[in-house]
Protein backbone atom coordinates (compact mmCIF):
# COMPACT_ATOMS: atom_id res chain seq x y z
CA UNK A 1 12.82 63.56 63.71
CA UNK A 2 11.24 60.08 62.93
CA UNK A 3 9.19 59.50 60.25
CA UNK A 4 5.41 58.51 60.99
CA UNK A 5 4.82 54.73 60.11
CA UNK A 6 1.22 53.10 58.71
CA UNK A 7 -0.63 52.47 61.71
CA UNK A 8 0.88 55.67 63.65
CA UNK A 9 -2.69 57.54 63.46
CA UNK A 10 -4.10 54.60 64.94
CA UNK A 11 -2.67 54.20 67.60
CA UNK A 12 -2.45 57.91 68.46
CA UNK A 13 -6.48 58.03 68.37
CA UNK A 14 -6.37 54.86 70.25
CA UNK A 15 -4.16 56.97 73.05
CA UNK A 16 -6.75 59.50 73.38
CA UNK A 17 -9.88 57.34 73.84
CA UNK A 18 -8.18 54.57 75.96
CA UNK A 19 -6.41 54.79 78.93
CA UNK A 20 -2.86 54.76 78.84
CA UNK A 21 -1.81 51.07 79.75
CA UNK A 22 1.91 51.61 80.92
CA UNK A 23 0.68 55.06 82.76
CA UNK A 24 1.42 57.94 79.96
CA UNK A 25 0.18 58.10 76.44
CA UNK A 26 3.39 57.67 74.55
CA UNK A 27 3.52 54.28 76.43
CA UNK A 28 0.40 53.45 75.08
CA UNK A 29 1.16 54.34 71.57
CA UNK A 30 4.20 52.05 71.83
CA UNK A 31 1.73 49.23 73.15
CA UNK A 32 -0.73 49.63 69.98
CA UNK A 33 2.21 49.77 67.66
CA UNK A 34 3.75 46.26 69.01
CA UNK A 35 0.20 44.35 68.69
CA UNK A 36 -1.06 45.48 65.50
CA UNK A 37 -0.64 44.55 62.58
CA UNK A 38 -0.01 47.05 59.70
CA UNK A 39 -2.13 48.28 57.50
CA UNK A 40 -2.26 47.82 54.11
CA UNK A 41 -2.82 51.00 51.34
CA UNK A 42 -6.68 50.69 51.76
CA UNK A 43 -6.44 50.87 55.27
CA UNK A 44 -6.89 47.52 56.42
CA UNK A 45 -5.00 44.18 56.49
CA UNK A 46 -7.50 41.42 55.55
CA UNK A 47 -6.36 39.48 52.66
CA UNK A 48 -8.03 36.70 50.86
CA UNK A 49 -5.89 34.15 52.85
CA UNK A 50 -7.82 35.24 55.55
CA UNK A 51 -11.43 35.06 54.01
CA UNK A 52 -11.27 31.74 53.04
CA UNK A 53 -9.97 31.21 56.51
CA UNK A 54 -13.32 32.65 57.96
CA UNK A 55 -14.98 31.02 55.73
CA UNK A 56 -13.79 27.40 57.29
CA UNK A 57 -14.15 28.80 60.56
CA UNK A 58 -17.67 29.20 60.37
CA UNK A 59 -18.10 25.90 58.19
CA UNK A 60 -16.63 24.32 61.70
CA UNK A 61 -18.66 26.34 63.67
CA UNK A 62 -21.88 24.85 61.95
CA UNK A 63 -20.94 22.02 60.21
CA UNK A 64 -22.18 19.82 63.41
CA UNK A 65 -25.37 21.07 63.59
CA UNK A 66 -25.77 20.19 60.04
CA UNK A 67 -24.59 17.15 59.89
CA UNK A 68 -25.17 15.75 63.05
CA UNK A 69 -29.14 17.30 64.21
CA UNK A 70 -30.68 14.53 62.81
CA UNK A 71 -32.22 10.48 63.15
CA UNK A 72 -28.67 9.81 62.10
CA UNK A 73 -27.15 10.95 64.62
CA UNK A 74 -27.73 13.21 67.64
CA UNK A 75 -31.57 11.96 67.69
CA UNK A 76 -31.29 8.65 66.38
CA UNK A 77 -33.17 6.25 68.53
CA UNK A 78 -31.03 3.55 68.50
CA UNK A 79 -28.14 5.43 69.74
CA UNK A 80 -27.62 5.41 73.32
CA UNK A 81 -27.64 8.17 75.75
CA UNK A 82 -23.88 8.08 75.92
CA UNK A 83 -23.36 7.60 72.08
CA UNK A 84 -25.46 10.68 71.96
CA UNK A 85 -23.31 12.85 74.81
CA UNK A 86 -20.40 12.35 72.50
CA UNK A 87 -22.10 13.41 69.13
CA UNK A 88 -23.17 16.24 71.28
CA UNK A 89 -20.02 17.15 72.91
CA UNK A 90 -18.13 17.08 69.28
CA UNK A 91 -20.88 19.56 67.62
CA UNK A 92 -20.10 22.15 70.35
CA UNK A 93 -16.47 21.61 70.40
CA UNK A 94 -16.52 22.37 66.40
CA UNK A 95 -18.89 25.30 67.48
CA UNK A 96 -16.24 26.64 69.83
CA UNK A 97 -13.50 26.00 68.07
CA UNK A 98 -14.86 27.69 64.83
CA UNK A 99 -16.77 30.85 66.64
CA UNK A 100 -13.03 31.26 68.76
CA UNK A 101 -11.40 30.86 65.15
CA UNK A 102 -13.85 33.83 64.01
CA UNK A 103 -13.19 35.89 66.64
CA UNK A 104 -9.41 35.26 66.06
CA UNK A 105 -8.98 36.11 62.38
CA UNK A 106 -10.89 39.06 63.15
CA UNK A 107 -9.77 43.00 61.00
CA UNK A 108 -6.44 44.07 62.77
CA UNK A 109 -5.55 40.89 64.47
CA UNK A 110 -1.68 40.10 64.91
CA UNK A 111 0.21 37.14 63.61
CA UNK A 112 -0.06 35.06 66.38
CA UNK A 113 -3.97 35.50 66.46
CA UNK A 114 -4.03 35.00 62.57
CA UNK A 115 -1.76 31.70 62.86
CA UNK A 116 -4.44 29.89 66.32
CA UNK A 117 -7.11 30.96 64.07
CA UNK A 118 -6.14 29.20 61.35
CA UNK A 119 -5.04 26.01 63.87
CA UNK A 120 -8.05 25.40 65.81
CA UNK A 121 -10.49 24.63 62.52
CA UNK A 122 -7.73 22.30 61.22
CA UNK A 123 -7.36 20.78 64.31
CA UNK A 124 -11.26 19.98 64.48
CA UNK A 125 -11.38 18.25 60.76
CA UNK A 126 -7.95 16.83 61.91
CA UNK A 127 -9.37 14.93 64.24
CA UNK A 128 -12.25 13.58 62.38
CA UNK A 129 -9.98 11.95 60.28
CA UNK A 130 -7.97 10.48 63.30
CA UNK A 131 -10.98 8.97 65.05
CA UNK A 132 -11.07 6.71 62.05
CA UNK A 133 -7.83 4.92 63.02
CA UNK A 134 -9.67 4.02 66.25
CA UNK A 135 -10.66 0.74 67.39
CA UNK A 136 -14.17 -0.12 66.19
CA UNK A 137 -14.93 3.07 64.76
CA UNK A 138 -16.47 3.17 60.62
CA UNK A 139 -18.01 6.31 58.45
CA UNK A 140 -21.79 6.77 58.13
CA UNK A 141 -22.24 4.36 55.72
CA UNK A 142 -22.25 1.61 57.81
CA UNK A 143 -25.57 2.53 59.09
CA UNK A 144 -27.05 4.50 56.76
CA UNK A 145 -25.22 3.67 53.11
CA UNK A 146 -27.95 5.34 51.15
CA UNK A 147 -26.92 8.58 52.44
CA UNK A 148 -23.04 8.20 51.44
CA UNK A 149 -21.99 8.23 47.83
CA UNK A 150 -20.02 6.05 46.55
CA UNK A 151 -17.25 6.46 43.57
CA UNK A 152 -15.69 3.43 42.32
CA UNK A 153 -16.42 1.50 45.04
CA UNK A 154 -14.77 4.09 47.47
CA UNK A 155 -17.34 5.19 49.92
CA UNK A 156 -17.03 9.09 49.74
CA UNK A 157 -17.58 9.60 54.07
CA UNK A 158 -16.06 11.57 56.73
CA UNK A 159 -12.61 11.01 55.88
CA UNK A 160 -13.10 13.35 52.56
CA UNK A 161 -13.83 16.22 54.21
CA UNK A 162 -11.77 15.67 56.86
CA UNK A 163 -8.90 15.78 54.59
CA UNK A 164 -10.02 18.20 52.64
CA UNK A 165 -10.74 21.12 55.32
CA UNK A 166 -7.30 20.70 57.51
CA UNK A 167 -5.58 20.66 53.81
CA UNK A 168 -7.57 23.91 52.61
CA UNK A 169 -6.91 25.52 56.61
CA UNK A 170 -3.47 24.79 55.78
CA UNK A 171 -3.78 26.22 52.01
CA UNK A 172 -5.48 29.21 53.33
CA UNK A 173 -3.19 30.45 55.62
CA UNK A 174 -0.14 30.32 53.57
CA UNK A 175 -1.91 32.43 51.34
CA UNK A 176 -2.94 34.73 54.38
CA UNK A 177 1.15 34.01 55.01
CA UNK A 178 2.01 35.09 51.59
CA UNK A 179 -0.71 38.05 51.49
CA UNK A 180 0.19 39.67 54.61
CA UNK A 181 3.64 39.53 53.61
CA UNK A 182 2.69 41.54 50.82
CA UNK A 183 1.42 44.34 52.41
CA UNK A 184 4.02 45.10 54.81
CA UNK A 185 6.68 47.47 54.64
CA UNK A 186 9.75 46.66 53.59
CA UNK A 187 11.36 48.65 56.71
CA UNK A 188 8.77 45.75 58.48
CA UNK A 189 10.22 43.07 57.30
């Protein structure tokens, strides 16, 4: 007789409210028991790896509208129309990339979910700090200085958090790595 495993009950109740996917309910349990991930003692297999990773998912998700809704940038008159398209395509690409990210590193999600939620925020800061190797392109304080600090004569602009959030999305899920890892069975491993 085989032992019950964590996660067993779940996907038994999951049998009985959904229908079978492979046409019978063992089937089904099988399904559920490939795509989710196991649960920890208290039931549930969010670890602080993966709230800080929330966390910069919904920085990204936002982080446009506060940065960029504004004379500075999306409504700043000397901006043209097309200058403005592109501020406005890049604060709904961090909106969709963060809100996909959220959805993503939801309670229960598998590894592979876990690992593109943790890659699409990265990728967004990622490449904020690549559009500076551009041709022609500067940080804010070319146009507005008095709203970028400055440390030692090193202007503190995009390129800080840039760097900073695709190094903490990196920090964050090796601790969600490390975590999950944790948790799991050793017959899981």
């Amino acid at each position: 007789m085989l032992e019950p495993r964590p996660g067993d009950h779940i996907a038994a109740v999951r049998s009985l409210l959904l229908p079978a996917r492979a046409g019978n309910s063992a089937e089904a349990i099988g399904y559920a028991d490939r795509h989710d991930p196991l649960p920890d003692e208290r039931g549930t297999a969010v670890t602080a790896g993966r709230g800080l990773l929330r966390t910069l998912a919904a920085a990204t998700a936002v982080a446009g509208f506060v940065a960029d809704w504004n004379r500075t940038h999306l409504f700043n008159p000397a901006w043209p129309p097309h200058a403005r398209f592109h501020d406005a395509m890049t604060i709904a690409l961090g909106t969709a990339l963060g809100g996909t990210a959220l959805y993503l590193l939801r309670d229960r999600a598998d590894d592979r979910d876990v690992a593109l939620g943790a890659a699409l925020p990265a990728l967004f800061w990622a490449s904020m700090g690549a559009a500076f190797t551009f041709p022609g392109t500067a940080g804010m304080e070319v146009e507005f200085p008095q709203y970028v600090p400055q440390v030692r004569g090193v202007w503190i602009n995009e390129r800080f958090p840039a760097v900073a959030m695709t190094l903490a999305a990196a920090g964050a899920y090796a601790l969600e790595r490390r975590g999950r890892q944790a948790v799991q069975p050793r017959s899981a491993m």
